[in-house]
Each structure stands twice: as structure tokens, then as C-alpha cells.
C-alpha atoms as a PDB file:
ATOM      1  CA  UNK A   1     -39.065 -31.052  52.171  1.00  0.00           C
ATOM      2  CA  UNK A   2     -40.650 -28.318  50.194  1.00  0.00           C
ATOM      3  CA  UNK A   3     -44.333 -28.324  49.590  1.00  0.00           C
ATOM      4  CA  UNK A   4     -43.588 -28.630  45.881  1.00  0.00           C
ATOM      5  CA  UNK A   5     -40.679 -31.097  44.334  1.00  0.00           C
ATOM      6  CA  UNK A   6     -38.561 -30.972  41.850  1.00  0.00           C
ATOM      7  CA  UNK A   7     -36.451 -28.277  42.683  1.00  0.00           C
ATOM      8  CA  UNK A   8     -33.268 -30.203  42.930  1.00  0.00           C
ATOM      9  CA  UNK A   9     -32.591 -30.388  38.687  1.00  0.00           C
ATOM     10  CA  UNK A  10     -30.651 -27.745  36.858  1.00  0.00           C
ATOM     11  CA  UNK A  11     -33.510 -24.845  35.852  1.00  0.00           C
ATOM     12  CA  UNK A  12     -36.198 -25.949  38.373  1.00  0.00           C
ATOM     13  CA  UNK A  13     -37.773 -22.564  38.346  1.00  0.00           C
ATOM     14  CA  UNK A  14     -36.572 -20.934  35.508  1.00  0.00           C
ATOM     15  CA  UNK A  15     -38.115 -18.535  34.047  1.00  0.00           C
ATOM     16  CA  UNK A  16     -37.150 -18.126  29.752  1.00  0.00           C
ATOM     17  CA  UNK A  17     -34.623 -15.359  29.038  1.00  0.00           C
ATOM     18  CA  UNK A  18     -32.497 -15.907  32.015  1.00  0.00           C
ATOM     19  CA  UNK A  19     -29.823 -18.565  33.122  1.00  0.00           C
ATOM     20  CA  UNK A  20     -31.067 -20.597  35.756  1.00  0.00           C
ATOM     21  CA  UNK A  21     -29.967 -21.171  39.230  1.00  0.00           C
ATOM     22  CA  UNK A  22     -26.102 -21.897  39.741  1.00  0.00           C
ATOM     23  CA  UNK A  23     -24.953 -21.249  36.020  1.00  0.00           C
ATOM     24  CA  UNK A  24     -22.389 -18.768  35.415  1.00  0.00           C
ATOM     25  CA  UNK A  25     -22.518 -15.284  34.528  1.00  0.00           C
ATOM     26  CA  UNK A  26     -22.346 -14.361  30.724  1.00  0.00           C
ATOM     27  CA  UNK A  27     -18.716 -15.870  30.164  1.00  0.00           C
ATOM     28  CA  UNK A  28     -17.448 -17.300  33.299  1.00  0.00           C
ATOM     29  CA  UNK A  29     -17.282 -20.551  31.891  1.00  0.00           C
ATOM     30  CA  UNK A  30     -16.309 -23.347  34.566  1.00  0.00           C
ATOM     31  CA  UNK A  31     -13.133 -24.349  33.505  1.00  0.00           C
ATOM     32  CA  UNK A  32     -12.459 -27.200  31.447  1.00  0.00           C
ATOM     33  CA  UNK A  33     -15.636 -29.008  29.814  1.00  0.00           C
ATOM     34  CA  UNK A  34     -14.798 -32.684  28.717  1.00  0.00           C
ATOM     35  CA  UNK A  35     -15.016 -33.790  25.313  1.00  0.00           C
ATOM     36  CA  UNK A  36     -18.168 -32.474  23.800  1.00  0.00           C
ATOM     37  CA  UNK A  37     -21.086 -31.613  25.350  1.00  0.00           C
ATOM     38  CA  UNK A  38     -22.000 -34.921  24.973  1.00  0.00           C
ATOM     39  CA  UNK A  39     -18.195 -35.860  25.284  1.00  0.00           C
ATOM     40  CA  UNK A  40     -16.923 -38.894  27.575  1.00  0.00           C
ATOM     41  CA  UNK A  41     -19.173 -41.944  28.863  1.00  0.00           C
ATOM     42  CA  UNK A  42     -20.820 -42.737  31.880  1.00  0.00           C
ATOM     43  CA  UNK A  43     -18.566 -41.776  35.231  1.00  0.00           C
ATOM     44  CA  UNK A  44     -15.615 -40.564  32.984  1.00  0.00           C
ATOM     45  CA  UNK A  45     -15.225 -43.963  31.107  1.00  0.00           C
ATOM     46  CA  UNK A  46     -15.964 -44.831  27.655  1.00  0.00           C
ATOM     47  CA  UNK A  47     -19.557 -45.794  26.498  1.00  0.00           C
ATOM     48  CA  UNK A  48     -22.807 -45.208  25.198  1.00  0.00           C
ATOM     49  CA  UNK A  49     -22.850 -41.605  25.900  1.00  0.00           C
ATOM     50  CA  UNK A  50     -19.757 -41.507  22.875  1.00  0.00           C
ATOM     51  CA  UNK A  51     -15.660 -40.888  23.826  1.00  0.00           C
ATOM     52  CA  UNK A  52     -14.591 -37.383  23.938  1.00  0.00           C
ATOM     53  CA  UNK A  53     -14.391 -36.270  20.604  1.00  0.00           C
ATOM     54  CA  UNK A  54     -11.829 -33.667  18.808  1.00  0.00           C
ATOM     55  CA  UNK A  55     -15.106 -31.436  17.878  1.00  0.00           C
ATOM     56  CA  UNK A  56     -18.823 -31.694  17.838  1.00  0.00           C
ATOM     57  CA  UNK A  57     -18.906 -32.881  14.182  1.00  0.00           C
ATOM     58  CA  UNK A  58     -15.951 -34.782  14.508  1.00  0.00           C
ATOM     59  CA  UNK A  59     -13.188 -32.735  13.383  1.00  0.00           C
ATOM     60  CA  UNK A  60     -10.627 -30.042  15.004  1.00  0.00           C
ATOM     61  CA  UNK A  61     -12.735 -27.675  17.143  1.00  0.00           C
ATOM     62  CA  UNK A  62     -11.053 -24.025  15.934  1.00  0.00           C
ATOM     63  CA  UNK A  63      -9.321 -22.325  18.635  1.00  0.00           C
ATOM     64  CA  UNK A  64      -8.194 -18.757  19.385  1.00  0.00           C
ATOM     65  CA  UNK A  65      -9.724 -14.921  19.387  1.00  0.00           C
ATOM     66  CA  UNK A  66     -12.141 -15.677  22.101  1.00  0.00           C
ATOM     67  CA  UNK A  67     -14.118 -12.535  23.566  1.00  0.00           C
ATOM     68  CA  UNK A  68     -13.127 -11.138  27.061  1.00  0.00           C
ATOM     69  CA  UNK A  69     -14.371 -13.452  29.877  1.00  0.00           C
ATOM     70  CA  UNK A  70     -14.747 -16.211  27.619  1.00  0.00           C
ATOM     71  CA  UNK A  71     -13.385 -19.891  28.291  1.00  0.00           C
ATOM     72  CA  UNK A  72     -11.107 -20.212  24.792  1.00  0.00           C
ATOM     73  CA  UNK A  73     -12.587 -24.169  25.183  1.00  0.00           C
ATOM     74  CA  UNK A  74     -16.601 -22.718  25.060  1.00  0.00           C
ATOM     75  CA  UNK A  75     -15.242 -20.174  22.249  1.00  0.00           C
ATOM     76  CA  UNK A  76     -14.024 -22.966  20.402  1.00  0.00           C
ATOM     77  CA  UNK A  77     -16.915 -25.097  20.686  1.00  0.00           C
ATOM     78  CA  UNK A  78     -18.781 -21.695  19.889  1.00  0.00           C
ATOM     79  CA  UNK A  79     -17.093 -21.424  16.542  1.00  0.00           C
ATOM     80  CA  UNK A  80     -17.511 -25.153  15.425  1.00  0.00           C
ATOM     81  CA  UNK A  81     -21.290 -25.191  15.876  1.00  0.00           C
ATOM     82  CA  UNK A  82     -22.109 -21.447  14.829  1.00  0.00           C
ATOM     83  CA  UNK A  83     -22.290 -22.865  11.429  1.00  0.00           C
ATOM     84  CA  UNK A  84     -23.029 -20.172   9.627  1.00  0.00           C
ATOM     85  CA  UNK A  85     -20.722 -18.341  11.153  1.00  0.00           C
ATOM     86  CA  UNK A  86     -23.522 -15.563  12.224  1.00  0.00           C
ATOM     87  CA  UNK A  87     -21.936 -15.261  15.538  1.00  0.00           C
ATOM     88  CA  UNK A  88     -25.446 -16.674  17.368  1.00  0.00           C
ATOM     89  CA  UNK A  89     -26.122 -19.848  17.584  1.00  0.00           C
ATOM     90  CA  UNK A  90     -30.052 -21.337  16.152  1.00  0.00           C
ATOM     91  CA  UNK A  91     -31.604 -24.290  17.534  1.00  0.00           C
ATOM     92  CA  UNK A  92     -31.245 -25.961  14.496  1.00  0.00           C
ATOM     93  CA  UNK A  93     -27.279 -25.452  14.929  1.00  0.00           C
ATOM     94  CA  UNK A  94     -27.480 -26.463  18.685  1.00  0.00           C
ATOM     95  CA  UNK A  95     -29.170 -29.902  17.226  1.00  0.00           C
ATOM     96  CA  UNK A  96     -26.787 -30.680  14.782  1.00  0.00           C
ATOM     97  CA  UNK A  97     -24.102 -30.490  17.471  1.00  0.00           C
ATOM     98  CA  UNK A  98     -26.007 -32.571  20.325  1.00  0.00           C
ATOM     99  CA  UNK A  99     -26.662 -36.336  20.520  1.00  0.00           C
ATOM    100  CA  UNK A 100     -27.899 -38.725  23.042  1.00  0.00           C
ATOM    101  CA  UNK A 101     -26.202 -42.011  23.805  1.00  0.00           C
ATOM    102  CA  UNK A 102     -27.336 -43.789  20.290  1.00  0.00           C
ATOM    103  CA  UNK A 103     -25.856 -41.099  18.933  1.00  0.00           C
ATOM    104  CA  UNK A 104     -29.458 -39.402  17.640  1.00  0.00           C
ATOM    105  CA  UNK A 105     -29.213 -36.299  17.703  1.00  0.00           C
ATOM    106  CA  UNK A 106     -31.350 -34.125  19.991  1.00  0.00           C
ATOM    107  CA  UNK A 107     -35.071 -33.103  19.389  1.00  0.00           C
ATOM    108  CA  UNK A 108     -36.320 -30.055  18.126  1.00  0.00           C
ATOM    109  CA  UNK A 109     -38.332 -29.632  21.176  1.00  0.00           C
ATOM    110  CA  UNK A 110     -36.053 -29.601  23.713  1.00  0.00           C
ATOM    111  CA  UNK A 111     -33.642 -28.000  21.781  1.00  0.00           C
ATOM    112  CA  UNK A 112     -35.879 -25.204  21.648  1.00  0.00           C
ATOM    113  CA  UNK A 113     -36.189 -25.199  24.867  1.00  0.00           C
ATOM    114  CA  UNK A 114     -32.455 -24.351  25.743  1.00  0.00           C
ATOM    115  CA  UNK A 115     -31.943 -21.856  23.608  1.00  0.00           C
ATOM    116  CA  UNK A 116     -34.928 -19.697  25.165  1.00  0.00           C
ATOM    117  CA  UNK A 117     -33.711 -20.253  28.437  1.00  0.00           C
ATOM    118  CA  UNK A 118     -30.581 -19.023  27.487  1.00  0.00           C
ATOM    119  CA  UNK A 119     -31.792 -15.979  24.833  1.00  0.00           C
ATOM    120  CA  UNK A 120     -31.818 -12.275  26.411  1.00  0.00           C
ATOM    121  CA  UNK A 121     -32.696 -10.486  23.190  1.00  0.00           C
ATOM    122  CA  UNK A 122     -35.535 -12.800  22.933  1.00  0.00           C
ATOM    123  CA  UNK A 123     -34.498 -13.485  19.167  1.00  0.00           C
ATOM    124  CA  UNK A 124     -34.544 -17.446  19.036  1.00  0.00           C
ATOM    125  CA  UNK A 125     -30.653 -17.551  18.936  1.00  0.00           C
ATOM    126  CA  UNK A 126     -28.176 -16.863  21.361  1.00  0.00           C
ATOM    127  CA  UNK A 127     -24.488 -15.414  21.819  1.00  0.00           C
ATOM    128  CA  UNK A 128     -21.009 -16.913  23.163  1.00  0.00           C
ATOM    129  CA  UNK A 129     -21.849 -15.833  26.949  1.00  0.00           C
ATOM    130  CA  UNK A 130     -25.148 -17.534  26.453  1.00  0.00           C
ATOM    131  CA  UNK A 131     -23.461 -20.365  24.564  1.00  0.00           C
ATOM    132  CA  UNK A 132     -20.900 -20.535  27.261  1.00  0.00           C
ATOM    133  CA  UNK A 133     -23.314 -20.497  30.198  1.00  0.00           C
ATOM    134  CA  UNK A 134     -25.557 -23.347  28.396  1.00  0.00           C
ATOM    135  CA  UNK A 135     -22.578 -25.725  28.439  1.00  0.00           C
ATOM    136  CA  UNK A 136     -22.499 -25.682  32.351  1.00  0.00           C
ATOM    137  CA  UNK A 137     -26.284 -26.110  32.318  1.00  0.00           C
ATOM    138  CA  UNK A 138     -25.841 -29.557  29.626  1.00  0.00           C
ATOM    139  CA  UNK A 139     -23.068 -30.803  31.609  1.00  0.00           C
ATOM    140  CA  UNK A 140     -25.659 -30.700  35.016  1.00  0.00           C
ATOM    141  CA  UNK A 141     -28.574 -32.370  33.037  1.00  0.00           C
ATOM    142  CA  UNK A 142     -25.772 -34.780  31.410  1.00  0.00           C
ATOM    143  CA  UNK A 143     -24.607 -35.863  35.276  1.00  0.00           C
ATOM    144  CA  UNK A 144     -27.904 -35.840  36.855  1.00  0.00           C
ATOM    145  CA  UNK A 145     -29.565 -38.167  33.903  1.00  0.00           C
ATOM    146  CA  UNK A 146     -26.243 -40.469  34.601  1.00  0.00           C
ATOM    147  CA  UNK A 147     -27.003 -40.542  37.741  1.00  0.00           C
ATOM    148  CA  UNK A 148     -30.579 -42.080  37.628  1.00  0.00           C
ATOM    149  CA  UNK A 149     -28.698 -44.080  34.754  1.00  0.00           C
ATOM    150  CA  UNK A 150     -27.905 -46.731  37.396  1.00  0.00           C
ATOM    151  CA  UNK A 151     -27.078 -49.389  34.852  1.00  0.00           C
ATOM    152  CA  UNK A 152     -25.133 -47.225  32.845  1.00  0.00           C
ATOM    153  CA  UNK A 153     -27.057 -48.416  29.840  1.00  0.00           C
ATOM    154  CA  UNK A 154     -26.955 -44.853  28.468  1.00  0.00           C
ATOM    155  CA  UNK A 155     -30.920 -44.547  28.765  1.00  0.00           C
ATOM    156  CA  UNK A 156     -33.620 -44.755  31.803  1.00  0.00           C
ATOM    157  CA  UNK A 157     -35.802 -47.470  32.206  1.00  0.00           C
ATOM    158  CA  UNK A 158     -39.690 -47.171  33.765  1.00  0.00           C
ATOM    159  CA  UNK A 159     -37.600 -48.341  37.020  1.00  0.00           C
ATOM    160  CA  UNK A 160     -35.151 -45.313  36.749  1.00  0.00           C
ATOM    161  CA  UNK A 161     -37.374 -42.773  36.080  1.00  0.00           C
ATOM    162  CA  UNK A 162     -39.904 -43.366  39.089  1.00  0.00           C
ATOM    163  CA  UNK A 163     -36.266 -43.479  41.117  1.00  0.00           C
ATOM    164  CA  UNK A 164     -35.793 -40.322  39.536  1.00  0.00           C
ATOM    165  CA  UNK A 165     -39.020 -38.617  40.536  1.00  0.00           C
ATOM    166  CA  UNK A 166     -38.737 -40.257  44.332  1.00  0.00           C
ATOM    167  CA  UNK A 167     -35.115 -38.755  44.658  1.00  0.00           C
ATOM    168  CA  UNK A 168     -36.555 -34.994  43.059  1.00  0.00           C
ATOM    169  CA  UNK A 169     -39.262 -35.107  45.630  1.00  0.00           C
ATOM    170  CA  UNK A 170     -42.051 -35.804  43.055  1.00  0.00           C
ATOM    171  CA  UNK A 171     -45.293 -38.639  44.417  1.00  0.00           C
ATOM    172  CA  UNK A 172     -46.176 -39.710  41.319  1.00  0.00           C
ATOM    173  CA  UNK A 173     -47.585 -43.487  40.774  1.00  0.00           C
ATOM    174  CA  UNK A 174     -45.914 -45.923  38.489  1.00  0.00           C
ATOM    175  CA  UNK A 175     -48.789 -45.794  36.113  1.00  0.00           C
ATOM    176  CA  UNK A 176     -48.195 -41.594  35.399  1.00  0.00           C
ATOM    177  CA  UNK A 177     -44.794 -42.937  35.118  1.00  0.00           C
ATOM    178  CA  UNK A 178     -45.469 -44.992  32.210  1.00  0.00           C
ATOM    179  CA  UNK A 179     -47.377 -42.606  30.469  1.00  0.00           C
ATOM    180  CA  UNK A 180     -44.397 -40.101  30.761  1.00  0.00           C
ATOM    181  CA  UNK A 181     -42.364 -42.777  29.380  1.00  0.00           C
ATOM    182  CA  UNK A 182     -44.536 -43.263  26.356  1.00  0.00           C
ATOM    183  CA  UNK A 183     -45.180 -40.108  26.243  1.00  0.00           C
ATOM    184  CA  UNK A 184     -41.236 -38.924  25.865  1.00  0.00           C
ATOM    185  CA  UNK A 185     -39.321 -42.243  25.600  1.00  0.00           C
ATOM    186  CA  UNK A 186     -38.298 -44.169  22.557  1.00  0.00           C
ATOM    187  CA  UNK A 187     -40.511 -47.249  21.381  1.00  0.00           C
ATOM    188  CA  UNK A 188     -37.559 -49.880  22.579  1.00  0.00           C
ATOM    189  CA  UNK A 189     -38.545 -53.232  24.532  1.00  0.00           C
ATOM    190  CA  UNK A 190     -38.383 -52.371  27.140  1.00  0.00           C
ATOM    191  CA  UNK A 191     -39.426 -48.379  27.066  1.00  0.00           C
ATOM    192  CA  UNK A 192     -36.660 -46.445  28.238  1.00  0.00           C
ATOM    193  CA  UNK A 193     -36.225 -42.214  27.622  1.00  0.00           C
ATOM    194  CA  UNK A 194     -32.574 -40.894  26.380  1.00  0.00           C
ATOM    195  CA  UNK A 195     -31.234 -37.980  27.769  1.00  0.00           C
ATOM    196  CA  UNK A 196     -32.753 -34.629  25.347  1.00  0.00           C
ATOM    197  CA  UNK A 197     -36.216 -36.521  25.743  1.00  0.00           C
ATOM    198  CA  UNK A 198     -35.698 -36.676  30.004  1.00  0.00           C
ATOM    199  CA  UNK A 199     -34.160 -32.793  29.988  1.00  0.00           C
ATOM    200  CA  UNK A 200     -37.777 -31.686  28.098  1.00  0.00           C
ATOM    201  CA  UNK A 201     -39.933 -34.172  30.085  1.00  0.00           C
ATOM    202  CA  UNK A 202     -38.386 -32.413  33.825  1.00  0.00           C
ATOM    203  CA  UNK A 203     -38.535 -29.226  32.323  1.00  0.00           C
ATOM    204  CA  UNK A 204     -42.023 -29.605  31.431  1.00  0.00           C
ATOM    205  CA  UNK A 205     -42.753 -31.346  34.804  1.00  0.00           C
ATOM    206  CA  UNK A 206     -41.508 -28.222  36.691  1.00  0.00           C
ATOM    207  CA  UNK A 207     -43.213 -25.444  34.389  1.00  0.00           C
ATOM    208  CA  UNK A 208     -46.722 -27.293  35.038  1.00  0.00           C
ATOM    209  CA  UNK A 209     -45.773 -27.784  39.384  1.00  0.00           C
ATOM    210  CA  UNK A 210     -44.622 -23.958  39.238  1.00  0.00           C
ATOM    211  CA  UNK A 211     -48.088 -23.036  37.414  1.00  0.00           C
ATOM    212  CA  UNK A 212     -49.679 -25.509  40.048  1.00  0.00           C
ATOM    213  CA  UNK A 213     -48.319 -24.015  42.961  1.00  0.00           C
ATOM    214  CA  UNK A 214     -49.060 -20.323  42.126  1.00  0.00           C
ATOM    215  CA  UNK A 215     -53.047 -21.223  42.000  1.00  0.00           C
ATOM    216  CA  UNK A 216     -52.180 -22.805  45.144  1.00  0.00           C
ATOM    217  CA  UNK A 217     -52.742 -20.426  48.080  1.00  0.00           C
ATOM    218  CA  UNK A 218     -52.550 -22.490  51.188  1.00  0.00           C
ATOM    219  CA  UNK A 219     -49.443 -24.707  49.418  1.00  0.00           C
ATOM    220  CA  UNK A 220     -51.103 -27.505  50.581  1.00  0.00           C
ATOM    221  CA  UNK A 221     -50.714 -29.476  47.540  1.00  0.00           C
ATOM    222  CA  UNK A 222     -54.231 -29.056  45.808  1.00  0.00           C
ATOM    223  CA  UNK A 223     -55.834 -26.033  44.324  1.00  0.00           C
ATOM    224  CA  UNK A 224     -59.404 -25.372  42.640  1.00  0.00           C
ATOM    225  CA  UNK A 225     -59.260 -24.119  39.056  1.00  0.00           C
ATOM    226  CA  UNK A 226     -61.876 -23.611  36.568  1.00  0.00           C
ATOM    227  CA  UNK A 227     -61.692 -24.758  33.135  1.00  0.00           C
ATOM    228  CA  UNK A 228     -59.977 -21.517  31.638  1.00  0.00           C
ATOM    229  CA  UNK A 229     -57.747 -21.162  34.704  1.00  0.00           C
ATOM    230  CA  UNK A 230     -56.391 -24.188  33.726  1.00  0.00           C
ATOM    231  CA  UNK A 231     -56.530 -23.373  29.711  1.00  0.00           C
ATOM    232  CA  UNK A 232     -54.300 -20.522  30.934  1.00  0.00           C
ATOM    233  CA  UNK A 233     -51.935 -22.444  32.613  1.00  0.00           C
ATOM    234  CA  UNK A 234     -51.545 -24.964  29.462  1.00  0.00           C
ATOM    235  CA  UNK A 235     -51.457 -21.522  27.235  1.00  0.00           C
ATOM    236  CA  UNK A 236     -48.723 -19.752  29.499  1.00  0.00           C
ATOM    237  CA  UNK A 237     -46.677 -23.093  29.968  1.00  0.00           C
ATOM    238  CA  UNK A 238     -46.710 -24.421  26.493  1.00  0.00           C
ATOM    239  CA  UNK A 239     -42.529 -24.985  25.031  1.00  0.00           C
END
């Protein structure tokens, strides 16, 4: 096992401005892409994560003209939530087109969060290759949450998320666990985090271990910092 976890989730790593690890070049989409991005419940079958739907606000996805290299199915999902028809994509647009399994759609935070891994020009939107390559990168996050979604309730319990961090290689105690969860999870009895909410909280998890392990010189696990070392590493890492 590597001397620092969480490598295993899509983006472990990643560094803004760049796809991550395993996602496509700029428009070699990987074929067919269920539904929405949210499209199709748990293992294929209907359920709280929504039937496949005809297009991401629930009408006829358009269809045609799509740019060299392009999946026609990403193009068309590129046209429906380019509402403005700019030909980039905000991630106020990406929200509006994103749910989680109660059908809320997704938070500002992490929606931010994908679009900058995914923007070149470093202009806060991005194109139909980056569009196209962040579809492959939902659909991971959407299978590894169901996954650790071993009830197939369409959220993860306290129980489900320590799994989580056991299977990603992470020793955290129960007790950081439930602050995570009421940190990033939704005030429900019991606490449980839907999927935008567990993409920010990993994300966020691996940006702090990579920061962590570069002040780490032996990679033994522990590191001495002084107080603005570590105001730096909050600074740097912030979303």
C-alpha cells in the first residue's frame, strides 16, 4: 500500500486545469453514457439516483453537428445544458443540469470544483472536449459512490463512509468520520452525505493528503509544520 491513501478515486492527484488520471483526451468520449449524467439507478435498475431521462431538464436532448472527435451523445448533452448557447459551459449551467438521488440539484461548491478541473483557458467555463471528458469523470464518481452505497439507499450512511475511507486506504477514526459527515452530509436522521457533497468531501480529502505528503520528507506519515506552513497549505488548497 502506498504511504499515502486515497489514490484509488477518479482525480486523486489532480492538479486544476487538467483532466485527471484515466479520462479521455479532449473528445474521445467513451462510447455510450446512460441516461443523464445522473441517468439510470443503482446497478442499472431504476431508483433513487432517477430513470434515464430523454434530457437533463427533461425534454429531447438536441442532436446533430457535433465537432470532430466528439461523441454526438456528449454533443448533445453539450447543447441542452449550454444554456445560453455561449458554446462553454458555467458552473451555474453544470448545476442546473446535475442532481443527486433526491433529485437536489448539485452544490455550488463542488460544482465549482469540476469545472476547474476540467478548464484549460483558466476562464471558469469550459468547452465540448472538456464537457465531454467531464462526463467520463461523473460517471466514475457516480459508480464509485454506488459502490460504497451498499444499501442502495441512494445516499451514504456514517457506516458507508468509514467503509469508504478503509477501502481508499485512508485510517481515519469513526469520530473524524462524523465530523466529515456533518460537515458535508445533509441534516437527515440518521446523517447520511449524497453524492455532489461525497465528490467535494474526497476531493478535498486528497488536496489536503497531497499538501501533507509534500511537507513530508521521509513519507513516513507525519511531518513538522509551522503555523504559516500550514496557513499555506489551507491558502494553496482552498476550492
Amino acid at each position: 500500500m502506498a504511504a499515502y491513501p486515497g489514490q484509488g478515486f477518479p482525480g486523486a492527484g489532480q492538479t486544476p486545469g487538467a483532466p485527471p488520471p484515466g479520462a479521455p483526451p479532449p473528445g474521445a468520449y467513451p462510447g455510450a453514457y446512460p441516461g443523464a449524467p445522473y441517468g439510470g439507478g443503482p446497478y442499472g435498475q431504476p431508483g433513487p439516483y432517477g430513470g434515464p431521462q430523454p434530457g437533463p431538464y427533461g425534454g429531447a436532448a438536441p442532436g446533430g453537428g457535433a465537432p470532430p472527435g466528439v461523441d454526438p451523445e456528449a454533443f448533445s448533452w453539450f447543447q441542452a445544458v449550454d444554456a445560453d448557447h455561449s458554446g462553454y459551459i458555467s458552473a451555474k449551467e453544470l448545476k442546473q443540469a446535475l442532481v443527486n438521488s433526491n433529485w437536489s440539484t448539485f452544490n455550488d461548491e463542488t460544482c465549482t470544483l469540476m469545472i476547474n478541473m476540467f478548464d484549460r483557458s483558466r476562464s471558469g467555463r469550459i468547452d465540448v472536449y472538456g464537457f465531454s471528458a467531464l462526463l467520463r469523470f461523473i460517471q466514475q464518481w457516480r459508480s464509485l459512490f454506488q459502490q460504497y452505497d451498499r444499501d442502495q439507499s441512494g445516499s451514504i450512511s456514517l457506516h458507508e463512509l468509514q467503509q469508504a475511507f478503509t477501502q481508499m486506504g485512508y485510517n481515519l477514526s469513526p469520530q473524524f468520520s462524523q465530523q466529515l459527515l456533518a460537515r458535508y452530509g445533509q441534516r437527515s436522521c440518521p446523517p447520511s452525505i449524497q453524492l455532489d457533497r461525497f465528490i467535494q468531501l474526497c476531493m478535498q480529502l486528497q488536496s489536503s493528503t497531497e499538501a501533507f505528503r509534500e511537507r513530508d520528507a521521509g513519507q513516513a506519515g507525519s511531518a513538522r509544520l509551522s503555523y504559516e506552513d500550514f496557513l499555506t497549505m489551507v491558502v494553496t488548497r482552498m476550492i
